[in-house]
N, C-alpha and C. Protein backbone atom coordinates (compact mmCIF):
# COMPACT_ATOMS: atom_id res chain seq x y z
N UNK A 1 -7.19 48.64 46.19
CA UNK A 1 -7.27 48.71 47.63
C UNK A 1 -8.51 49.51 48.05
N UNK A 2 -8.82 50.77 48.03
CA UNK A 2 -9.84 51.54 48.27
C UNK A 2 -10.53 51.77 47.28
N UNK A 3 -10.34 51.68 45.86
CA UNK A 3 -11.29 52.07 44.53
C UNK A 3 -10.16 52.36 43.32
N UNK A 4 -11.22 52.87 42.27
CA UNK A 4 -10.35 53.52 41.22
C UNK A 4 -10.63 55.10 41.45
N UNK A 5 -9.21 55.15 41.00
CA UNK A 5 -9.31 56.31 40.76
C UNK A 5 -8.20 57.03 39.38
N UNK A 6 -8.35 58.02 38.73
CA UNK A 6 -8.03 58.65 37.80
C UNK A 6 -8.14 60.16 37.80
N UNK A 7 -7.79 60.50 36.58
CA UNK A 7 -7.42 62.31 36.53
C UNK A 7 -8.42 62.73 35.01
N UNK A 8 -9.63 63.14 35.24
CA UNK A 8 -10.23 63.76 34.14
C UNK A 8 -9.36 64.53 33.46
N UNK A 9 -9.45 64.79 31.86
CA UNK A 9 -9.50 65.66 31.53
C UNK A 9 -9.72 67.13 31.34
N UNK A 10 -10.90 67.13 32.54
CA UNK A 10 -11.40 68.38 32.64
C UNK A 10 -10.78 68.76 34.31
N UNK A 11 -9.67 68.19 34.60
CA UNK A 11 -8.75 68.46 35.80
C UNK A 11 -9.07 67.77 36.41
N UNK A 12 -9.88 67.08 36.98
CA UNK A 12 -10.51 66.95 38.43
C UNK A 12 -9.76 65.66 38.38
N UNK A 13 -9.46 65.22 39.73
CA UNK A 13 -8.96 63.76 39.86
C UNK A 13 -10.08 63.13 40.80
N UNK A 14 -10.60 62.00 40.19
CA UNK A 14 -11.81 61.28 40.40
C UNK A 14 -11.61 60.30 41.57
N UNK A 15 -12.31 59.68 42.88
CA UNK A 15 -11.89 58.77 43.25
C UNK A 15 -13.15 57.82 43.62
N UNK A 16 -13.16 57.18 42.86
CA UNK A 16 -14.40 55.97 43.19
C UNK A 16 -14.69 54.86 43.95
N UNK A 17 -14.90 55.18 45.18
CA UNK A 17 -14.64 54.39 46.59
C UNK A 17 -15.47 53.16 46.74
N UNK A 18 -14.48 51.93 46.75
CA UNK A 18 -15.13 50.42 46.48
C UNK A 18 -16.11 50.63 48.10
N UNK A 19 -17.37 49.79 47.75
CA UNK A 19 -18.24 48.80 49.30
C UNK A 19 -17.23 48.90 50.52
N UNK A 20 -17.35 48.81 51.87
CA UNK A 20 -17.26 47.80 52.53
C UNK A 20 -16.03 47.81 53.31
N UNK A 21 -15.14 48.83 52.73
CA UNK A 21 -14.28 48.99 53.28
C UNK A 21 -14.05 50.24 54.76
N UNK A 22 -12.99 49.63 55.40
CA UNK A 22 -12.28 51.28 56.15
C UNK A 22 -11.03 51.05 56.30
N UNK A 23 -11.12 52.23 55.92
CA UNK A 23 -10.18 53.00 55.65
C UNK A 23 -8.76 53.20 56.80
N UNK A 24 -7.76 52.63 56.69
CA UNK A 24 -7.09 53.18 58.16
C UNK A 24 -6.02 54.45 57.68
N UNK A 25 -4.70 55.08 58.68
CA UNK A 25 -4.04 55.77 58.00
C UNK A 25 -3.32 55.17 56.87
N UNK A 26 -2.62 54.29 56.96
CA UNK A 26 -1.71 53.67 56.01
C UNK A 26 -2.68 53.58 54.24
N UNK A 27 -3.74 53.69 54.39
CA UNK A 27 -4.66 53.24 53.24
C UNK A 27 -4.87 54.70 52.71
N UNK A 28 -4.87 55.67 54.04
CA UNK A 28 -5.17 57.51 53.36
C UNK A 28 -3.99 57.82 52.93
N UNK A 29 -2.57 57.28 53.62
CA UNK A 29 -1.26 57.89 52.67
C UNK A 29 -1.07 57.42 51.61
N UNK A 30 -1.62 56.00 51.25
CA UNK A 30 -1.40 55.66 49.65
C UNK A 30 -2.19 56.17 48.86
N UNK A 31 -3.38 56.59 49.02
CA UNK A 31 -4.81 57.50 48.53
C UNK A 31 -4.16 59.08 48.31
N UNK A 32 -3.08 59.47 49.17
CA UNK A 32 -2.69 60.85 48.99
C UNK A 32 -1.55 60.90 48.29
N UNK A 33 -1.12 59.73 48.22
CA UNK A 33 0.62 59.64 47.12
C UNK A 33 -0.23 59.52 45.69
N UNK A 34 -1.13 58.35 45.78
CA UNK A 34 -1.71 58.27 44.50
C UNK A 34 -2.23 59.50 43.88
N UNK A 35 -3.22 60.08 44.27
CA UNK A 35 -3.54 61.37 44.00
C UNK A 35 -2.70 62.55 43.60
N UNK A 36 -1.48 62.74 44.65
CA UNK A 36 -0.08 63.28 44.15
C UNK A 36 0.26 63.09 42.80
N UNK A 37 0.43 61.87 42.35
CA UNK A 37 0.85 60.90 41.23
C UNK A 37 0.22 61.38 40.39
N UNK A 38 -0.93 61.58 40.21
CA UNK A 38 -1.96 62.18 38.84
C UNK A 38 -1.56 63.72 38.74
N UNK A 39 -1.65 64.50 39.96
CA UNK A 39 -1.32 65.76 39.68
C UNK A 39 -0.78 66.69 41.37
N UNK A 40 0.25 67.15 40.67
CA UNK A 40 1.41 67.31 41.79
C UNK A 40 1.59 68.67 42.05
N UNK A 41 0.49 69.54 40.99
CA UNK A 41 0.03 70.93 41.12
C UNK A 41 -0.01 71.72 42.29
N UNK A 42 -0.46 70.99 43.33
CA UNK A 42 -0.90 71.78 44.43
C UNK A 42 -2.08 72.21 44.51
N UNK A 43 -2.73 72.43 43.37
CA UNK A 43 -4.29 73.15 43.28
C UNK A 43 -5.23 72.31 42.79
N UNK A 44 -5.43 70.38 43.53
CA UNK A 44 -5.63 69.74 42.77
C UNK A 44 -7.25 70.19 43.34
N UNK A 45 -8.37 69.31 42.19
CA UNK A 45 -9.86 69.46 42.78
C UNK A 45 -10.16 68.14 42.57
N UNK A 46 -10.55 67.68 43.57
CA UNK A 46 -11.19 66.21 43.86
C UNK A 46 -12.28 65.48 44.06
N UNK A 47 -12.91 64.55 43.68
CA UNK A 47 -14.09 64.17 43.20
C UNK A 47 -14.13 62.91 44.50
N UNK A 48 -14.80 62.81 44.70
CA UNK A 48 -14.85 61.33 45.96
C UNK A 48 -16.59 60.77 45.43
N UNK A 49 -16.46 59.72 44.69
CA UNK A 49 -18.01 59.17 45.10
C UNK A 49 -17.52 58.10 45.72
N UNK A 50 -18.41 58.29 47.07
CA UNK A 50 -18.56 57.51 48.35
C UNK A 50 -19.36 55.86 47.76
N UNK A 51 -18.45 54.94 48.34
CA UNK A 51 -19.05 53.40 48.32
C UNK A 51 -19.93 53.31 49.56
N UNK A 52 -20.68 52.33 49.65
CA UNK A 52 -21.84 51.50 50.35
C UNK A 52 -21.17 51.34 51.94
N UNK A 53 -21.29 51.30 52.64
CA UNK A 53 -20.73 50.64 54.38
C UNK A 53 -19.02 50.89 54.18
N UNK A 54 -18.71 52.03 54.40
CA UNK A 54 -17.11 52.58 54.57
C UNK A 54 -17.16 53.79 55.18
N UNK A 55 -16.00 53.25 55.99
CA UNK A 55 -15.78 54.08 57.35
C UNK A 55 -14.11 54.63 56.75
N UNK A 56 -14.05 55.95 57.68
CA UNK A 56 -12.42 56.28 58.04
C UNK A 56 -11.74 55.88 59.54
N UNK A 57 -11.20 55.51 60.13
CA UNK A 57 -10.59 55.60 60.96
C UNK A 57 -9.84 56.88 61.59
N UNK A 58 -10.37 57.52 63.16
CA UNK A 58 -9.98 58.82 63.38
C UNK A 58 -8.55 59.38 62.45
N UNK A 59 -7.58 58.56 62.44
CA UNK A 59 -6.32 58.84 62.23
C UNK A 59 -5.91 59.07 60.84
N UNK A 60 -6.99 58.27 60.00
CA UNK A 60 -7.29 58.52 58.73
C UNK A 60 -8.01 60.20 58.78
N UNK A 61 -9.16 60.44 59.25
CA UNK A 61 -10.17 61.11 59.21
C UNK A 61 -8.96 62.76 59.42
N UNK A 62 -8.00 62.30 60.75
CA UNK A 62 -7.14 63.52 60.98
C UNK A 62 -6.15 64.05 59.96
N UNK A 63 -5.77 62.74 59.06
CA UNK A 63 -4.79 62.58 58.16
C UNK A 63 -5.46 63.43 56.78
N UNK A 64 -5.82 62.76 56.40
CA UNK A 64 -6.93 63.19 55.36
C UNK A 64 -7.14 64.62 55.25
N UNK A 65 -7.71 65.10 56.79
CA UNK A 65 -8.17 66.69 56.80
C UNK A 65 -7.22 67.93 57.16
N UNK A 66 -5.93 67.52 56.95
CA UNK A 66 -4.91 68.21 56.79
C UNK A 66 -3.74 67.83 56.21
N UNK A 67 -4.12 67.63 55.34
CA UNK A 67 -3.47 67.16 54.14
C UNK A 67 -2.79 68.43 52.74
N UNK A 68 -2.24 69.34 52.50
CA UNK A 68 -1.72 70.11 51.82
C UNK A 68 -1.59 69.87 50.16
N UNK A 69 -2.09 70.66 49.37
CA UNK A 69 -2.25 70.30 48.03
C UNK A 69 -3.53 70.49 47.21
N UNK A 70 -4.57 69.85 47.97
CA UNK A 70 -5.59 70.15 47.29
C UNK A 70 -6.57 71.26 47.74
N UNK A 71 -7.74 71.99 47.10
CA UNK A 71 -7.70 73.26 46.95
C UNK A 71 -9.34 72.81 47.52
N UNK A 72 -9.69 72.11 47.01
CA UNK A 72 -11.10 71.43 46.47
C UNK A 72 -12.03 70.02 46.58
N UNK A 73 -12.65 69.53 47.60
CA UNK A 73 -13.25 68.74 47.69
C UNK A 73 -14.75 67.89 47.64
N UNK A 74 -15.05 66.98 46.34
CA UNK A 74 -17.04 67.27 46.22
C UNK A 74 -17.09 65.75 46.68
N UNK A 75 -17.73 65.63 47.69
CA UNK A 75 -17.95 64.03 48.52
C UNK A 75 -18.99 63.76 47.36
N UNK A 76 -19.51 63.12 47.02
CA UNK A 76 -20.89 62.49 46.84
C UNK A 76 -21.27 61.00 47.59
N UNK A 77 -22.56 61.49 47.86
CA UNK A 77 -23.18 60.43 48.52
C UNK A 77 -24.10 60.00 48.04
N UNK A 78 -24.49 58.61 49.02
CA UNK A 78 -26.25 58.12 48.34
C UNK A 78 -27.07 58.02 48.75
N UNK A 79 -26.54 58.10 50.50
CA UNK A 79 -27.75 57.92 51.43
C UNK A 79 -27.60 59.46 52.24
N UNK A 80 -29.13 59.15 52.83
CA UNK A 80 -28.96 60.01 54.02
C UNK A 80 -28.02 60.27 55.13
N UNK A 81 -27.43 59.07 55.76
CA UNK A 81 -26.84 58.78 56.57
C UNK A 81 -25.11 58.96 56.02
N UNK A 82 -24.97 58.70 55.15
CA UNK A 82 -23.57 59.21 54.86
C UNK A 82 -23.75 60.21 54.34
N UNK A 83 -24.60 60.92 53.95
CA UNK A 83 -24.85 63.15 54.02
C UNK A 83 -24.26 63.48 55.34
N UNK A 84 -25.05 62.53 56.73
CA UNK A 84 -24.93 63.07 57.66
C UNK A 84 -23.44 63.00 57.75
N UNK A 85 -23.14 61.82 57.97
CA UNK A 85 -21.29 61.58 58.72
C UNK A 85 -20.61 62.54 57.51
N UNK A 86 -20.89 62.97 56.16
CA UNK A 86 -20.26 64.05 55.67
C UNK A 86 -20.12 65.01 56.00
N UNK A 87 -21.50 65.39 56.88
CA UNK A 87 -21.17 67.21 57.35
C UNK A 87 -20.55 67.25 58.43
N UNK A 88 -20.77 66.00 59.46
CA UNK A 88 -19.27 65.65 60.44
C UNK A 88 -18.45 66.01 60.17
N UNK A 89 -17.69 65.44 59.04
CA UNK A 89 -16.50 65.77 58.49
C UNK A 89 -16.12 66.69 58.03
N UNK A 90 -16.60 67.61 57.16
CA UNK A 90 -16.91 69.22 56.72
C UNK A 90 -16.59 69.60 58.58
N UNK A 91 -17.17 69.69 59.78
CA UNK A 91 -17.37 70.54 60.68
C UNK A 91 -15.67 70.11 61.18
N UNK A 92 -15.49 68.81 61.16
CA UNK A 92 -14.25 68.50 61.48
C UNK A 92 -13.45 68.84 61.43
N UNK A 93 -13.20 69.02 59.58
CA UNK A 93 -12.34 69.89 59.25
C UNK A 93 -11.76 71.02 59.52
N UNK A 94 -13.26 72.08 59.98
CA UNK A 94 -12.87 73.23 60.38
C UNK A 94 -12.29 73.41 61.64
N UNK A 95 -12.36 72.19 62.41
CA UNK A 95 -11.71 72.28 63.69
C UNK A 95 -10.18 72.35 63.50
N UNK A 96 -10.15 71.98 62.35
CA UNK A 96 -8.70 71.24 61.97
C UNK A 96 -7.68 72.66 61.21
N UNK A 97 -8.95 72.97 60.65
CA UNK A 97 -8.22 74.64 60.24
C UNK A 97 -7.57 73.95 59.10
N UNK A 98 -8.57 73.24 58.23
CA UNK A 98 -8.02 72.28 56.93
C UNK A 98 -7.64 73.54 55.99
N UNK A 99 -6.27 72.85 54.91
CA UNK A 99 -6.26 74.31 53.96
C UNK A 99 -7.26 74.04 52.60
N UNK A 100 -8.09 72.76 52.99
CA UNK A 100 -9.23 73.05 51.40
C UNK A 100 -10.58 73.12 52.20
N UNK A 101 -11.48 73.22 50.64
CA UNK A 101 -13.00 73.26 51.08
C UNK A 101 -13.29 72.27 50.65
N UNK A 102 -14.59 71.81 51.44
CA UNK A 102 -15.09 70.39 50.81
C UNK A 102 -16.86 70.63 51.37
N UNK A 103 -17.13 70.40 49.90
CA UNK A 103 -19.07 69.79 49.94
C UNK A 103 -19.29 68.76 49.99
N UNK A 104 -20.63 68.53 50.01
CA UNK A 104 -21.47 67.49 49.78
C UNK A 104 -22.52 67.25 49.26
N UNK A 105 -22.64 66.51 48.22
CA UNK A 105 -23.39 66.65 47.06
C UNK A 105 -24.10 64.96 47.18
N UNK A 106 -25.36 65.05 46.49
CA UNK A 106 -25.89 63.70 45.79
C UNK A 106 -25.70 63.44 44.60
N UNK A 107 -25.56 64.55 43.53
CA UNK A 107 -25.26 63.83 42.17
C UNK A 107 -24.19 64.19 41.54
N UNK A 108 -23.42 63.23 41.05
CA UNK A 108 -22.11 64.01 40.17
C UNK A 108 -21.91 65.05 39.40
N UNK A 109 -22.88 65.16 38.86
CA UNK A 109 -22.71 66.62 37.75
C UNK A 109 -22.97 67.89 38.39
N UNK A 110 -23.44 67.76 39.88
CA UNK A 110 -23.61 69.13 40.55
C UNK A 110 -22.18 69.63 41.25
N UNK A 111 -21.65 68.17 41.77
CA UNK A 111 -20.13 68.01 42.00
C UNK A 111 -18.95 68.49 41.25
N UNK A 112 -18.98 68.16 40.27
CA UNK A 112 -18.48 68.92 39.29
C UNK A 112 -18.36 70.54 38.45
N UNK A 113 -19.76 70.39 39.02
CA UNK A 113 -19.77 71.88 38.33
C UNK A 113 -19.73 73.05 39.81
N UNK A 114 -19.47 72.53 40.72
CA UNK A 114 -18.87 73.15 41.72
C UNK A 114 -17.57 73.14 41.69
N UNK A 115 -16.77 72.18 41.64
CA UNK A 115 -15.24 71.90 41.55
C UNK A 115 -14.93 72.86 40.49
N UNK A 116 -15.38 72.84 39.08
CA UNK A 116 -14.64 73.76 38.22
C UNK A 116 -15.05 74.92 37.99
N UNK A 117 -16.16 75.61 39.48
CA UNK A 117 -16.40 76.76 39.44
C UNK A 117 -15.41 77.76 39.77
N UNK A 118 -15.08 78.96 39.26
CA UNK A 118 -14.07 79.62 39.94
C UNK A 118 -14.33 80.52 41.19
N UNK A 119 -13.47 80.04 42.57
CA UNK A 119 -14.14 80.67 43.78
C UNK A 119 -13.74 82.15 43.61
């Protein structure tokens, strides 16, 4: 539906977001059960590389950013333009008084080695 996704070994649960899509709520609660499903910890850290032309839908976007469980969030992007609508979302969040943190990164391995930094 939205991508693959899986649970590294090295904790992080990965989510690899197909082209083309958006996202509505019904698509963020199966994205947050699934995620549940890999690890039900509470302190999960999450990996998002962002696909090509995909949007959230506000209700998604609200859903999403108060969401309980995870600790840890590394967007990666590829363009400029989805950097930008990322730090939207980062500012969003804080409106939202979200209980995780979330960056934004261009390459995976910087993503990562933020996620399993200890804050």
């Amino acid at each position: 539906m939205y991508g693959r996704i899986f649970r590294h070994e090295n904790s992080i649960v990965y989510i690899y977001m197909r082209d083309n899509i958006s996202l509505t709520i019904q698509e963020a609660q199966t994205l947050v059960e699934d995620v549940r499903a890999l690890d039900n910890s509470g302190q999960v850290l999450l990996l998002i590389v962002q696909g090509i032309n995909n949007d959230l839908s506000f209700e998604a976007q609200r859903f999403l950013g108060t969401t309980n469980g995870v600790i840890r969030v590394a967007l990666v992007v590829h363009t400029r333009l989805q950097a930008e609508v990322g730090q939207f979302f980062v500012r969003f969040l804080g409106l939202l008084k979200s209980p995780y943190e979330m960056h934004i990164f261009s390459r995976e391995e910087v993503a990562e080695a933020w996620l399993l930094a200890i804050p």
